[in-house]
Protein backbone atom coordinates (compact mmCIF):
# COMPACT_ATOMS: atom_id res chain seq x y z
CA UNK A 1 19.08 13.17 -16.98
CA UNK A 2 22.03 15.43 -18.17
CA UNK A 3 21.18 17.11 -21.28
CA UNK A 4 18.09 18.76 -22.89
CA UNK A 5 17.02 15.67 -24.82
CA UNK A 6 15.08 12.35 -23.49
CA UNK A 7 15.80 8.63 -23.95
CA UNK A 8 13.38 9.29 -27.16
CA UNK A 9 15.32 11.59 -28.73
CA UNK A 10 12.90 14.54 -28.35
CA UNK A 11 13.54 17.60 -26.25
CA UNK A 12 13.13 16.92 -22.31
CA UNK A 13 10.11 18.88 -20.81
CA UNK A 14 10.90 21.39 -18.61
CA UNK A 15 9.88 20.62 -15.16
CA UNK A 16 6.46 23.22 -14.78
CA UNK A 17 7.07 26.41 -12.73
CA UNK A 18 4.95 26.79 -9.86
CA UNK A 19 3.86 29.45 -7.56
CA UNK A 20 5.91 30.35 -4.93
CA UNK A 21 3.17 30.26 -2.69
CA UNK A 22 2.88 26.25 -3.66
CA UNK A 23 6.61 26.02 -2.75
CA UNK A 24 6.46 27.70 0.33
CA UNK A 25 3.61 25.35 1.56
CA UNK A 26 5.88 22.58 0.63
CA UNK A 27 8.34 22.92 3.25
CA UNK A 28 5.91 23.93 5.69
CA UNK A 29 4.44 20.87 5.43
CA UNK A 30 7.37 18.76 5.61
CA UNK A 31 8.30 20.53 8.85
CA UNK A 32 4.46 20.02 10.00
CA UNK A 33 3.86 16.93 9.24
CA UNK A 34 7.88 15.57 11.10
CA UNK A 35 6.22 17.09 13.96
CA UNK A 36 2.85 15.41 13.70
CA UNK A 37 5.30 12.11 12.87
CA UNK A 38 6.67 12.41 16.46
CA UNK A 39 3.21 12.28 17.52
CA UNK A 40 0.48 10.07 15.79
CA UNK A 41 2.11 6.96 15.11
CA UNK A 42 2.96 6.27 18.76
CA UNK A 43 0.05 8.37 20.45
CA UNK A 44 -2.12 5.02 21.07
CA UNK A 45 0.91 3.07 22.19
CA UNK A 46 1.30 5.87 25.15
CA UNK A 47 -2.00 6.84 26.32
CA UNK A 48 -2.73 2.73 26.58
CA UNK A 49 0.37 1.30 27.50
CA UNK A 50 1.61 4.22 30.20
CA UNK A 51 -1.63 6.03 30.81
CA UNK A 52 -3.98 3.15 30.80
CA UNK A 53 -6.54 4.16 28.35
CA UNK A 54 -8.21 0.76 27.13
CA UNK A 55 -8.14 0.93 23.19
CA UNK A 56 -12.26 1.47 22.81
CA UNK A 57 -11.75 4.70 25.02
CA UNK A 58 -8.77 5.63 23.20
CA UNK A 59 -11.33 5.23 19.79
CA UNK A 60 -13.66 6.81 21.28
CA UNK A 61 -11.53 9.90 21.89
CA UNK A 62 -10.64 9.67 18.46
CA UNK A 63 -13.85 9.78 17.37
CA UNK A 64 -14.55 12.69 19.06
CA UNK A 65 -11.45 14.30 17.16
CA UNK A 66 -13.46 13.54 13.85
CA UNK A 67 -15.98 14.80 14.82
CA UNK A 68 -15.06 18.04 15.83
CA UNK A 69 -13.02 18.37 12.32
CA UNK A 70 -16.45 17.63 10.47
CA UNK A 71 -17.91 20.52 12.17
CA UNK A 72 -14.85 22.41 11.74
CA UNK A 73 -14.77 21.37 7.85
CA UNK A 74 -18.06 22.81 7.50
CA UNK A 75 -17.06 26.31 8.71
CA UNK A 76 -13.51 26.39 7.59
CA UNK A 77 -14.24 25.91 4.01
CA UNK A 78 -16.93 29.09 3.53
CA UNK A 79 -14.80 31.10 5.83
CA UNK A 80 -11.40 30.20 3.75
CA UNK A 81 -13.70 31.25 0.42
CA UNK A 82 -14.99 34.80 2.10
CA UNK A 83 -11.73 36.13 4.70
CA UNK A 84 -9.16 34.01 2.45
CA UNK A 85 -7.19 31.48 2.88
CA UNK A 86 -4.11 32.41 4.90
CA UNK A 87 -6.46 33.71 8.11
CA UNK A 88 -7.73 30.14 8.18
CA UNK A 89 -4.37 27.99 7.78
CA UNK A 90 -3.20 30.07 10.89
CA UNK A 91 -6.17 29.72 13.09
CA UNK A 92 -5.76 26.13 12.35
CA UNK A 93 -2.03 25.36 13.22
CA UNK A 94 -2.17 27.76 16.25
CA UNK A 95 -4.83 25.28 17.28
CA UNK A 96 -2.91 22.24 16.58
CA UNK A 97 -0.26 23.70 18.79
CA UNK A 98 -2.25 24.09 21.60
CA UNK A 99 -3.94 20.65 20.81
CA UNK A 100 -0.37 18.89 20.84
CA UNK A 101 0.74 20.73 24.11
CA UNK A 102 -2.94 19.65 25.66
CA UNK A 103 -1.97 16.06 24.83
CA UNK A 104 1.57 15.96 26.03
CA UNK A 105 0.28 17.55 29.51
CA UNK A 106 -3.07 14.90 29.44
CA UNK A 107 -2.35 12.76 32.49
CA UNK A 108 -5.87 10.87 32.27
CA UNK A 109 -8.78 9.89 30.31
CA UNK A 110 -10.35 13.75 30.88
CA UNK A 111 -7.26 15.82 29.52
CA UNK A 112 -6.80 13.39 26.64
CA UNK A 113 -10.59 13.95 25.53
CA UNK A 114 -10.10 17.77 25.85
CA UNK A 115 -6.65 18.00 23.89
CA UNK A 116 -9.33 15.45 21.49
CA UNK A 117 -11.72 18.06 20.81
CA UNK A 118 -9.35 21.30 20.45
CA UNK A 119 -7.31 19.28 18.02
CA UNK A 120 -10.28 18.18 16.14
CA UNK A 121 -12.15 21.96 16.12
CA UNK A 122 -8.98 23.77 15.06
CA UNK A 123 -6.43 21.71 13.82
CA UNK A 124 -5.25 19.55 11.06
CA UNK A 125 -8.63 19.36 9.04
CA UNK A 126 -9.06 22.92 8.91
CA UNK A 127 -5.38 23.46 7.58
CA UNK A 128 -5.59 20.59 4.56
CA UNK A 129 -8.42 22.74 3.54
CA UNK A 130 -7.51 26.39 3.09
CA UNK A 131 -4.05 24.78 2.24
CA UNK A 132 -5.46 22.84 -0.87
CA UNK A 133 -7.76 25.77 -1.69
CA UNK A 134 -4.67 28.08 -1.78
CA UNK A 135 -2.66 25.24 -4.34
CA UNK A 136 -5.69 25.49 -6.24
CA UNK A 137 -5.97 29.25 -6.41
CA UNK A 138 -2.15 29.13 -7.79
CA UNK A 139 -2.13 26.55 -10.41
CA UNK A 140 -3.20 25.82 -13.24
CA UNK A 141 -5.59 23.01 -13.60
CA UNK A 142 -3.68 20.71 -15.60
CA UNK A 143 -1.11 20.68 -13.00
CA UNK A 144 -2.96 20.64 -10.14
CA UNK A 145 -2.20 16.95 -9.49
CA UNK A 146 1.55 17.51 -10.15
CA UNK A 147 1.08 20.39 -7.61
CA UNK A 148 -0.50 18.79 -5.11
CA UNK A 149 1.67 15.88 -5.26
CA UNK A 150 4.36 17.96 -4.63
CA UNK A 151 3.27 19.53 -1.32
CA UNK A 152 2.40 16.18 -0.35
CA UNK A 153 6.50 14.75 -1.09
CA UNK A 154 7.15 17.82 1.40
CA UNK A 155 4.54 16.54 3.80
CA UNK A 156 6.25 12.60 3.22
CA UNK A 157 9.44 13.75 3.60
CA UNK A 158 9.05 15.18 6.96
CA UNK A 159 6.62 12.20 7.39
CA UNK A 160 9.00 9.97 6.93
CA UNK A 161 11.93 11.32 9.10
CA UNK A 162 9.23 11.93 12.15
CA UNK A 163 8.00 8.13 13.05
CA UNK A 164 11.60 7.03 12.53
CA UNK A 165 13.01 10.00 14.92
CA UNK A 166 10.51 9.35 17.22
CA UNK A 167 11.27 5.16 17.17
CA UNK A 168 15.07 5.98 17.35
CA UNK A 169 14.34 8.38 20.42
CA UNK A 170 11.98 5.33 22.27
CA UNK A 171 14.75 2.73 21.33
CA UNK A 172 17.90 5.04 22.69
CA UNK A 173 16.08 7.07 25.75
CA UNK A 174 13.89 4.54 26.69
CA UNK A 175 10.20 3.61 26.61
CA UNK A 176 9.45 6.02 29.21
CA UNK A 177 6.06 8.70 29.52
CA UNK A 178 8.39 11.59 29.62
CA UNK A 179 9.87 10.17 26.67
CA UNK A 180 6.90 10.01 24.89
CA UNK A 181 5.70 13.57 26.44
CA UNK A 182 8.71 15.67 25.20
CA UNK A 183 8.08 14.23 21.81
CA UNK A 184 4.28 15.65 22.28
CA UNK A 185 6.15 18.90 23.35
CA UNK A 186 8.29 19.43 20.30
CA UNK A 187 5.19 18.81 17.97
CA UNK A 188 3.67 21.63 19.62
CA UNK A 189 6.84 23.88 18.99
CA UNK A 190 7.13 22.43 15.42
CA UNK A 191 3.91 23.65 14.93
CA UNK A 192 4.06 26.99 16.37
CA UNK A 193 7.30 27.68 14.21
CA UNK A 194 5.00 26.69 10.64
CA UNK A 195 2.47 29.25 11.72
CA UNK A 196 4.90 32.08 12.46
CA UNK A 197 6.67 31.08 9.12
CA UNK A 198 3.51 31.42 7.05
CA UNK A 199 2.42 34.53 8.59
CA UNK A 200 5.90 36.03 7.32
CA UNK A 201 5.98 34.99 3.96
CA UNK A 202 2.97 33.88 2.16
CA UNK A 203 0.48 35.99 0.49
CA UNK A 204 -3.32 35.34 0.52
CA UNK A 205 -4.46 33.64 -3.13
CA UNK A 206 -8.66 34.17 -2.60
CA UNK A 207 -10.04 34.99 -5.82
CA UNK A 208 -11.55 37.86 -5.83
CA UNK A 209 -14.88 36.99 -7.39
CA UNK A 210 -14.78 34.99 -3.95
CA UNK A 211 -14.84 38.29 -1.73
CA UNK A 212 -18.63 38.70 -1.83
CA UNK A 213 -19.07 35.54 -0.49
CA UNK A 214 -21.11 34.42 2.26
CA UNK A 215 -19.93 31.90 5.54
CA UNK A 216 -23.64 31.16 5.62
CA UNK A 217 -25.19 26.97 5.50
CA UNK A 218 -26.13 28.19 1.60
CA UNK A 219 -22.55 27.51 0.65
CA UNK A 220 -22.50 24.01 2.10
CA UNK A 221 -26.41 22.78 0.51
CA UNK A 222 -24.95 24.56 -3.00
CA UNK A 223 -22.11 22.40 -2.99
CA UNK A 224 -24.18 19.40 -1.76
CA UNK A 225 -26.69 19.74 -4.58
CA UNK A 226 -23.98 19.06 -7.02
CA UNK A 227 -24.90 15.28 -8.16
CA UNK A 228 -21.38 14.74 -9.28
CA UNK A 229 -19.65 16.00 -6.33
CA UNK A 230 -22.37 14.60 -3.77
CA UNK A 231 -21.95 10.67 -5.28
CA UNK A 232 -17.69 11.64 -5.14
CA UNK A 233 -18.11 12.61 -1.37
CA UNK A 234 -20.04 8.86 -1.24
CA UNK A 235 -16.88 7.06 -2.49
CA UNK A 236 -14.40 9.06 -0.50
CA UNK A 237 -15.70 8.51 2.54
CA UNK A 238 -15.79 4.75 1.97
CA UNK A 239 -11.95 4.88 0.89
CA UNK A 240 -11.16 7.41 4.15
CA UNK A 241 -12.24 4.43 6.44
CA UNK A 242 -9.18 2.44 5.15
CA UNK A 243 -6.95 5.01 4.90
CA UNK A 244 -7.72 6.52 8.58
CA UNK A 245 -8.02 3.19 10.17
CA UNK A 246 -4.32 1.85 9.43
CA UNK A 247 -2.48 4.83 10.95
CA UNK A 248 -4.17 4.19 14.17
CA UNK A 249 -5.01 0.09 14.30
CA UNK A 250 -1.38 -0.88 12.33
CA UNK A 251 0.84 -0.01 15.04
CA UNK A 252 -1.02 -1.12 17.89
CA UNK A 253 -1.65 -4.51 15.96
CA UNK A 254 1.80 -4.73 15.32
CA UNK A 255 2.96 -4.19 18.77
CA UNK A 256 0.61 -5.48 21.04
CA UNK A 257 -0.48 -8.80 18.94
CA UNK A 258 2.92 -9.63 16.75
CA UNK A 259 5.38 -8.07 19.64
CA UNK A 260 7.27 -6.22 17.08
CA UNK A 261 9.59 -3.67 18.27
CA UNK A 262 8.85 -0.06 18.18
CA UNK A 263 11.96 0.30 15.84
CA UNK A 264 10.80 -1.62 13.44
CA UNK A 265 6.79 -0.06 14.00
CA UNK A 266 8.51 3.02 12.95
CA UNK A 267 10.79 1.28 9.94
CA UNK A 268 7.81 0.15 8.43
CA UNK A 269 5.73 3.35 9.05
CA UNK A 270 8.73 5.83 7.65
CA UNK A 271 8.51 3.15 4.41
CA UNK A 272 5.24 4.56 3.60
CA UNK A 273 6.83 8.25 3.40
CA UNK A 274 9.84 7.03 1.32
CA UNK A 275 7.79 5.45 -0.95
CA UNK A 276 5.92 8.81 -1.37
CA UNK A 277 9.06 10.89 -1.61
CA UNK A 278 10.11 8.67 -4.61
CA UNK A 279 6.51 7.87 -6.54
CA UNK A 280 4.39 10.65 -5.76
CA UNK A 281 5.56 12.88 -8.53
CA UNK A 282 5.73 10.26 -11.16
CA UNK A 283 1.90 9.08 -10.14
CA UNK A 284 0.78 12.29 -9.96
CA UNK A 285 2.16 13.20 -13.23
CA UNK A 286 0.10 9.77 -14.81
CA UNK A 287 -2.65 11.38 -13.24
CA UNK A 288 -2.96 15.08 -14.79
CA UNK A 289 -3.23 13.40 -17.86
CA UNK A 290 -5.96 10.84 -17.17
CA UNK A 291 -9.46 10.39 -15.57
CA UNK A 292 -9.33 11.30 -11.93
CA UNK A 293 -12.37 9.33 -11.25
CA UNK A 294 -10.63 5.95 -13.18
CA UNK A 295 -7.41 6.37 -10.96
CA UNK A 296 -9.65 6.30 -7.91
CA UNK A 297 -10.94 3.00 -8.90
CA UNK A 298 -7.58 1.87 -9.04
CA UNK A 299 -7.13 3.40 -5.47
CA UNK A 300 -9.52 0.96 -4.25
CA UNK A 301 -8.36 -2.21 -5.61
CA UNK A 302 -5.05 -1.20 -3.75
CA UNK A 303 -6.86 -0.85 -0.67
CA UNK A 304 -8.75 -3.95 -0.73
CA UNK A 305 -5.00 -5.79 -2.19
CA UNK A 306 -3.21 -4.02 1.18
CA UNK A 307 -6.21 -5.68 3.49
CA UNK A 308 -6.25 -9.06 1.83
CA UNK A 309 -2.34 -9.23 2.84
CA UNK A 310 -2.57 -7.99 6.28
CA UNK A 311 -5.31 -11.35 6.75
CA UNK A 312 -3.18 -13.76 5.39
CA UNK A 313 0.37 -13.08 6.73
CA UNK A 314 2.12 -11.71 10.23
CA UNK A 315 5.08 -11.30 9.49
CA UNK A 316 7.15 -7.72 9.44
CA UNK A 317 7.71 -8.33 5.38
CA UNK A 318 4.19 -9.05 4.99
CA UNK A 319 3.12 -5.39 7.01
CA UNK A 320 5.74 -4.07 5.11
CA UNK A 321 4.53 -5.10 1.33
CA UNK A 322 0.86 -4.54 2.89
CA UNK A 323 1.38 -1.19 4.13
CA UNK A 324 4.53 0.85 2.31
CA UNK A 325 3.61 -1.06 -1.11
CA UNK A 326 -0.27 -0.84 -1.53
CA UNK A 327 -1.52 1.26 1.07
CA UNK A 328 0.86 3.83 -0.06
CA UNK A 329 -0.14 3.63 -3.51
CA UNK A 330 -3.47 3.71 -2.82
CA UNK A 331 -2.83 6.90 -0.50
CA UNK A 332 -1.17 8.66 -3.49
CA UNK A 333 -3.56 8.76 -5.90
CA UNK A 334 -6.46 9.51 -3.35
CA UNK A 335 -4.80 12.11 -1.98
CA UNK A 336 -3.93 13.60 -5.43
CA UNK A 337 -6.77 12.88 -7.60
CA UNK A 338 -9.23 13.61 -4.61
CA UNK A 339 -8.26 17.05 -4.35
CA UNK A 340 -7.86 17.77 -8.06
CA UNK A 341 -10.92 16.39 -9.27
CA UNK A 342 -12.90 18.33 -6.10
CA UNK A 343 -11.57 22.02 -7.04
CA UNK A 344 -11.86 20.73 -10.70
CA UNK A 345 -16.04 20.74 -9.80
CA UNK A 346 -16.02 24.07 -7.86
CA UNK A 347 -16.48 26.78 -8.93
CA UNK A 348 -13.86 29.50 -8.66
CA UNK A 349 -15.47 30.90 -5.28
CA UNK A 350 -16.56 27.83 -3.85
CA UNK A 351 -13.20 26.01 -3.85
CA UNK A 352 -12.66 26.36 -0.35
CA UNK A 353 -15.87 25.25 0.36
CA UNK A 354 -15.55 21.78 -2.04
CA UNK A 355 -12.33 20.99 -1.13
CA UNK A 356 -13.73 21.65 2.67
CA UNK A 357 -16.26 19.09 1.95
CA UNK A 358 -14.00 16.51 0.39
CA UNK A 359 -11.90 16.64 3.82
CA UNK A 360 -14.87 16.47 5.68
CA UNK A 361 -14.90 12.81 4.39
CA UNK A 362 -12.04 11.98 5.92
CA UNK A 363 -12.97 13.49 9.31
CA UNK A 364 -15.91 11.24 9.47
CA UNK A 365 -14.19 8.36 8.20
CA UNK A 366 -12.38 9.32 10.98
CA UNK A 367 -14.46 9.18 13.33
CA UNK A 368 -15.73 5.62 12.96
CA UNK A 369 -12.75 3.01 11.88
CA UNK A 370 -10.45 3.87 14.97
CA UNK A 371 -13.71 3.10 17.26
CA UNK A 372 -14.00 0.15 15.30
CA UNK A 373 -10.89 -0.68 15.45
CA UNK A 374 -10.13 -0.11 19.20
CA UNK A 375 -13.45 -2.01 20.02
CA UNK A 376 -12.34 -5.06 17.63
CA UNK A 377 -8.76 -5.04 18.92
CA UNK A 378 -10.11 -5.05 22.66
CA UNK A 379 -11.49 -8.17 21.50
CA UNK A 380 -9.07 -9.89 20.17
CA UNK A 381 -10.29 -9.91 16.58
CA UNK A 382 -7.55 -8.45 14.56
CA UNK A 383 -8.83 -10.10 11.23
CA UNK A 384 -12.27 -8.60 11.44
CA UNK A 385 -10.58 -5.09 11.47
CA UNK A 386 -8.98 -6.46 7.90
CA UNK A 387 -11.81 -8.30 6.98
CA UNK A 388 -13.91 -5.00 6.79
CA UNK A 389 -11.43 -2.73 5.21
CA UNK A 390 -11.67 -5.43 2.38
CA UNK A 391 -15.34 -4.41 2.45
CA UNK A 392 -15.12 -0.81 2.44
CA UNK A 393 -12.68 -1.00 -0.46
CA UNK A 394 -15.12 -3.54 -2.24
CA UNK A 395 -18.23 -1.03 -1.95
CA UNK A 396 -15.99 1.79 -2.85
CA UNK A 397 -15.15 0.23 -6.19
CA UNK A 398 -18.64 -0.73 -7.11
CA UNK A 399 -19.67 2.98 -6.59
CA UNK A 400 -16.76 4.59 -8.49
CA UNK A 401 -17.75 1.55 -11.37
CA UNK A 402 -21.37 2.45 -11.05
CA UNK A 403 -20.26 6.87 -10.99
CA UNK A 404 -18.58 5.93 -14.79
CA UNK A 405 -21.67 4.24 -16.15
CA UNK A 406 -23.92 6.87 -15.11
CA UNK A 407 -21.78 9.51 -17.39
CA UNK A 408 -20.71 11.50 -13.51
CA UNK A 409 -16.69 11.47 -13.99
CA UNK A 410 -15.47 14.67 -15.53
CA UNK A 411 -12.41 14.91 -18.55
């Protein structure tokens, strides 16, 4: 509001300052993720629909991705803690260049595997890691939520512009391959352009205490012998299934099963980034001041809340309430209080190693719920793909409930 004074009457807070580093990551990822928008959310629709990839195939290629980024979490984060930061987040995007290019040029079932496994070894998995490590580095720890949020508004916004590009391209030029390929193409460019722009501008952030650090398995079992953050990695992974099964399943479901245009498949995707581009800040802000571990419960009740809807109703206001009201609420704070309360257990030279770990959770989510998915949705059983999200989301909340008892949440 106008003014240095608040509805209350007291002086207005000063918005915090943060690191130009943290800035600078926030419009790389909104330029990032536009170009990963022009590819994801209508990736399954081309290699089944034009290539002729059955679904389970398409899963299982998938799967492979996740794979490959679990292995690739496991390195990334010791080798972000000992040669920094910065020499990481490039390896990974010139990988996800060459992974995007791979998967525009994949004219079968073996290119699309291969452009699979370079995406999943160096690409996107890598990146979230050294990136959060780097936020971390620069900020403060009671605004690391408010700082993370932020980069992840940059990541909506371009999120949000990219599936609704790429639908208003499909509608206009046609539902053609090379349609669909020349999208693939510009991701790669996209992509290519963040790297060059980070290597220009933004400094490395490693601690220094983390210099004599070693890329060696120690890291990882040091890490894994923390109780607290070993029974978090338990719960995240459970939440992860949900959150990396909708991006993949939803748009397929909604297409091939409803018949719903592609224009609205991207309306209704591009309503999950706006509702992050207006919220994400004002969550995030809730959550610097309150138990990370308590707004991950709540994350799971939203989950299991988004599931319930998608059993009981088909129609496009249903997905829409479903998937841009409590998916995307649940995605906020897990992607927020995740990645705060991981670096808030690290230790100062183990952060890219903890926050490694934490992605790895999502990698191997990964890896499972779009083979589920694809094999259940080959079979014409959309509701058990709903039915078990409502699971996952159940057993995540018992564990987080059961985590509280047992005295493991932190401040």
């Amino acid at each position: 509001m106008p003014g240095g004074f608040s509805v209350t009457g007291g002086r207005a807070r000063k918005p915090p300052a943060f690191d130009r580093r943290v800035w600078l990551l926030v419009g790389a990822m909104l330029v990032f993720r536009f170009g990963q928008g022009l590819f994801y959310p209508f990736s399954t629709i081309y290699f089944h629909n034009f290539v002729g990839i059955p679904l389970s195939l398409i899963g299982a290629g998938l799967g492979l991705l996740a794979a490959a980024s679990v292995l690739s979490g496991l390195a990334s984060g010791p080798l972000a803690d000992r040669y920094g930061r910065k020499p990481v987040m490039l390896a990974a995007l010139s990988g996800s260049a060459a992974s995007f290019a791979l998967f525009a040029a994949a004219g079968g079932l073996p290119g699309y595997l291969a452009a699979c496994l370079v995406a999943g070894l160096a690409g996107s998995s890598m990146f979230d890691a050294s990136r959060n490590a780097m936020v971390a580095d620069v900020t403060p720890a009671g605004l690391r939520a408010r700082a993370y949020g932020l980069v992840r508004v940059g990541g909506n916004v371009g999120w949000a512009l990219g599936p609704a590009a790429a639908g208003l391209v499909a509608a206009s030029a046609g539902s053609s391959a090379g349609t669909y390929r020349l999208m693939f193409a510009g991701t790669a460019a996209l992509t290519l352009l963040v790297a060059l722009s980070l290597a220009l501008l933004v400094a490395e952030s490693r601690p220094a205490l983390a210099a004599g650090g070693s890329p060696s398995p120690g890291a990882l079992r040091e890490a894994l012998s923390d109780g607290r953050f070993a029974a978090l990695l338990g719960a995240a992974f459970l939440l992860y299934y949900v959150f990396a099964q909708d991006w993949q399943a939803l748009p397929v479901y909604a297409r091939n099963f409803l018949g719903m245009e592609e224009g609205r498949i991207g309306l209704f995707l591009a309503g999950n980034g706006l509702v992050v581009i207006l919220l994400q800040m004002p969550v995030a802000r809730l959550l610097d001041a309150r138990s990370k571990m308590g707004a991950l419960l709540v994350c799971s009740l939203l989950f299991a809340a988004s599931a319930a809807t998608l059993l009981i109703t088909e129609s496009f206001l249903g997905i829409l309430v479903a998937f841009a009201g409590f998916f995307t609420l649940a995605e906020m704070i897990l992607e927020v209080a995740g990645a705060a309360l991981a670096a808030g257990m690290a230790p100062p030279g183990r952060r890219g190693t903890y926050l490694a770990l934490f992605g790895v959770c999502f990698g191997a989510a990964q890896g499972i719920s779009p083979v589920v998915a694809g094999a259940l949705l080959d079979a014409r059983m959309p509701d058990a793909v709903w039915g078990l999200q409502l699971a996952a989301a159940g057993l995540a909340a018992a564990a987080l409930l059961a985590l509280r008892r047992r005295g493991l949440r932190r401040p």
